[in-house]
Protein backbone atom coordinates (compact mmCIF):
# COMPACT_ATOMS: atom_id res chain seq x y z
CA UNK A 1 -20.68 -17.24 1.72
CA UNK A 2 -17.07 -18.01 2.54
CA UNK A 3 -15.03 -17.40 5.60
CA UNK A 4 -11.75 -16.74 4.12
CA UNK A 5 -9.73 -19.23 6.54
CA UNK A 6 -6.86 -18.78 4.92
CA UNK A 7 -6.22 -14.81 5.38
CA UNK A 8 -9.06 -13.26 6.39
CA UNK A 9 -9.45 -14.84 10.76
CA UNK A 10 -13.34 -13.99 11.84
CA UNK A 11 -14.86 -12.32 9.21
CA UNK A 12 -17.35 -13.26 6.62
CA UNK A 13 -17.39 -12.81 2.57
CA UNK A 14 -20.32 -12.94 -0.17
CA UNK A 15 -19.57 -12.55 -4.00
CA UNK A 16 -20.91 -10.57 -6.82
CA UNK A 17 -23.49 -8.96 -5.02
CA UNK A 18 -26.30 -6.99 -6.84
CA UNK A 19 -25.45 -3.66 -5.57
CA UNK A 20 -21.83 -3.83 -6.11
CA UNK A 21 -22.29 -5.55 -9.39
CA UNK A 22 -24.56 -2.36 -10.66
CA UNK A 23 -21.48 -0.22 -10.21
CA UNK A 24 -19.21 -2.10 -12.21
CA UNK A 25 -19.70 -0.21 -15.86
CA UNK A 26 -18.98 2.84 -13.80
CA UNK A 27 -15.90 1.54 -11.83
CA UNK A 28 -14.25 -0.13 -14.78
CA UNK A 29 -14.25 3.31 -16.62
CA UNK A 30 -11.89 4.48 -13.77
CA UNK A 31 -9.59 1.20 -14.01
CA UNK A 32 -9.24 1.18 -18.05
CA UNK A 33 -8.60 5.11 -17.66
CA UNK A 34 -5.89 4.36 -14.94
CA UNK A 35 -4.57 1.28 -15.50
CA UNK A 36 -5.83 0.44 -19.62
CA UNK A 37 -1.95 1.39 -20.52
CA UNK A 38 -0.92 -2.26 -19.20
CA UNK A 39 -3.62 -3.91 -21.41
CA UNK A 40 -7.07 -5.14 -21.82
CA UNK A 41 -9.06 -4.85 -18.58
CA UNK A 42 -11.54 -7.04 -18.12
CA UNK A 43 -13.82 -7.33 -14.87
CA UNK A 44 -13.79 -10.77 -12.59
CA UNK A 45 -16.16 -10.44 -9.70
CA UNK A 46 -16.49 -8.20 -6.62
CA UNK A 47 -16.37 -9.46 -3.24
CA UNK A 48 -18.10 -7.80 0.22
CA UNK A 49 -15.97 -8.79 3.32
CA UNK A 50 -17.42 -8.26 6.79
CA UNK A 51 -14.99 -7.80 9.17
CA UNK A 52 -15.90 -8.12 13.04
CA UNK A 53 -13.95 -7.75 16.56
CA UNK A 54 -10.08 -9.23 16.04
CA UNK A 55 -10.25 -9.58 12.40
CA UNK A 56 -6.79 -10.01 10.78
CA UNK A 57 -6.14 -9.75 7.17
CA UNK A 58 -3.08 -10.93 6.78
CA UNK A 59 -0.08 -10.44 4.51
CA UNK A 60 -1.25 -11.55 0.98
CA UNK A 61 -1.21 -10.77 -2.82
CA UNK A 62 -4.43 -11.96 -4.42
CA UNK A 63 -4.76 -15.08 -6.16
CA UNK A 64 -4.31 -15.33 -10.42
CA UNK A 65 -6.55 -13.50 -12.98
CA UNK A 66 -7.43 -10.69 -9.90
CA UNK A 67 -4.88 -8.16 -11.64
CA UNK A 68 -6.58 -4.92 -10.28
CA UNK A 69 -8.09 -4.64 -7.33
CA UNK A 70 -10.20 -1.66 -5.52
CA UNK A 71 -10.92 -1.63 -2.17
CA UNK A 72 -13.37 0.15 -1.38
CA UNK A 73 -15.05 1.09 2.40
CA UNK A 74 -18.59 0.86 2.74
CA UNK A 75 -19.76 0.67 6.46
CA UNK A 76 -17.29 1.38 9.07
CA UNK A 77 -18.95 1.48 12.71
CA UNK A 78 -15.95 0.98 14.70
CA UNK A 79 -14.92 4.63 14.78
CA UNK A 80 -11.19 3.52 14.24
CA UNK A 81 -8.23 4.19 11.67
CA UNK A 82 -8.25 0.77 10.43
CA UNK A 83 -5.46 0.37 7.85
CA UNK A 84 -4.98 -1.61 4.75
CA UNK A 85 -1.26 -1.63 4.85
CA UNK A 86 0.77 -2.10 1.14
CA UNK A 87 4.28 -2.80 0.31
CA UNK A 88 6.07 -2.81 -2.95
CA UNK A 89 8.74 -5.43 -1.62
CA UNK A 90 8.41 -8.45 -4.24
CA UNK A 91 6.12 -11.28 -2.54
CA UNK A 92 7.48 -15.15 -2.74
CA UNK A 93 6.28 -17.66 -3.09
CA UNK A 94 2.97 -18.30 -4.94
CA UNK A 95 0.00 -16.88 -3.58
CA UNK A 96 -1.95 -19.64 -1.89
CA UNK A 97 1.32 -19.95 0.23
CA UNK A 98 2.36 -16.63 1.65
CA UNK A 99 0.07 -15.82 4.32
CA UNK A 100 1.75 -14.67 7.34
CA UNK A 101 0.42 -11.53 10.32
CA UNK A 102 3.45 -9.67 9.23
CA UNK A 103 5.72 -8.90 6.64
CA UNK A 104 9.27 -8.23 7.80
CA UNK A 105 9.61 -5.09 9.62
CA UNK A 106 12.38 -3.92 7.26
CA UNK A 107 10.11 -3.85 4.25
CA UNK A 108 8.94 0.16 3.11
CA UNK A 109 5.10 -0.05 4.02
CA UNK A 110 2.16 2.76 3.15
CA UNK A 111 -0.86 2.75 5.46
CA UNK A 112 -3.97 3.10 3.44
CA UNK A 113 -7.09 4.33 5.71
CA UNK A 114 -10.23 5.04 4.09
CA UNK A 115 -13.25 6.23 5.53
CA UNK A 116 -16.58 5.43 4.02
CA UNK A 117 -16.79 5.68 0.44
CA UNK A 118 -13.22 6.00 -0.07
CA UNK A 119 -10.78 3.39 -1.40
CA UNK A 120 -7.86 2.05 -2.70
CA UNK A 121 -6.93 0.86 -5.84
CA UNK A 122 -3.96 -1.51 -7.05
CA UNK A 123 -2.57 -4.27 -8.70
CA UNK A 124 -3.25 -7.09 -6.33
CA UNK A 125 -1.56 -9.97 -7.55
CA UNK A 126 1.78 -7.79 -7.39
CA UNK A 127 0.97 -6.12 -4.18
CA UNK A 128 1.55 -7.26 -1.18
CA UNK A 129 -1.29 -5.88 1.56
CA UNK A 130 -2.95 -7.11 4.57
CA UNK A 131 -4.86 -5.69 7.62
CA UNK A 132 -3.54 -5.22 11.56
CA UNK A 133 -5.93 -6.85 14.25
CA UNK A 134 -9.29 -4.76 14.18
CA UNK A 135 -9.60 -3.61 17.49
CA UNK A 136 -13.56 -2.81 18.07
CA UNK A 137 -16.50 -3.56 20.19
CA UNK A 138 -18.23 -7.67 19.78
CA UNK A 139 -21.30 -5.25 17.91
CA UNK A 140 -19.21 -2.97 15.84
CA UNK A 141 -17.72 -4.51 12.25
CA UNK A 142 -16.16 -2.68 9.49
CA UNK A 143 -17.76 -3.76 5.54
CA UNK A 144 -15.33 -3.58 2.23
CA UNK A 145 -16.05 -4.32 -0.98
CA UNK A 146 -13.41 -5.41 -3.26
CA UNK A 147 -13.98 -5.29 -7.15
CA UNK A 148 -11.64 -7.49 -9.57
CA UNK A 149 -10.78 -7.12 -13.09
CA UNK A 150 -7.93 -8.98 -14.97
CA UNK A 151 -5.32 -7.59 -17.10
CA UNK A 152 -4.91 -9.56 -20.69
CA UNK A 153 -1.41 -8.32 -22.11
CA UNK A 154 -1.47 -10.35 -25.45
């Protein structure tokens, strides 16, 4: 388990997990069919995220070798419109050092809410995205998975 100090304030992680890993010949269909025109796709890992009362993803792109990333909601108790905001503004400077709550307010930004069972896919180590403070009850929490698969271009 990891607790994602670094961008990810009061929520909890686990990797690889059985149930997300079963779905991975399935989702990596989807990612070679949408994104196989940049290259060889290979999958990394997935990742479930638990995120609880104040949680704050903030601004990030995702570290090397986790090209394509899908987001994807799984449990959502909070009965809220929680975001996972993107820009396409060019993020600087490497990726363990860019964390921030905010990118600047001039930046073009999309709001990506998905309800259970929806998600979002996109190239993470290019885009920017993050998450506002989730505003829910101590006993409600919001679950995403994230799955990772890197891009070989030679």
């Amino acid at each position: 388990m990891t607790t994602g100090i670094y961008f990810a304030t009061n929520s909890h992680g686990w990797y690889d997990q059985p149930g997300t890993i079963a779905l991975v010949p399935y989702l990596t269909q989807i990612i070679q069919r949408d994104y196989g025109h940049l290259g060889k796709i290979v999958f990394k890992n997935s990742y479930n995220r638990l995120y609880k009362k104040d949680s704050i993803l903030r601004v990030h792109v995702d570290r090397p070798g986790l090209d394509i990333t899908l987001s994807v909601c799984l449990k959502d108790d909070s009965n809220l419109r929680w975001p996972l905001f993107t820009t396409d503004h060019e993020w600087v400077p490497a990726w363990l050092e860019n964390f921030m709550d905010e990118p600047d307010p001039h930046y073009q930004r999309t709001g990506w809410v998905t309800e259970v069972g929806q998600g979002v896919c996109m190239l993470g180590t290019k885009t920017p995205h993050w998450r506002p403070q989730l505003q829910c009850e101590h006993r409600q929490f919001v679950v995403q998975c994230f799955w990772h698969w890197t891009l070989l271009t030679e």
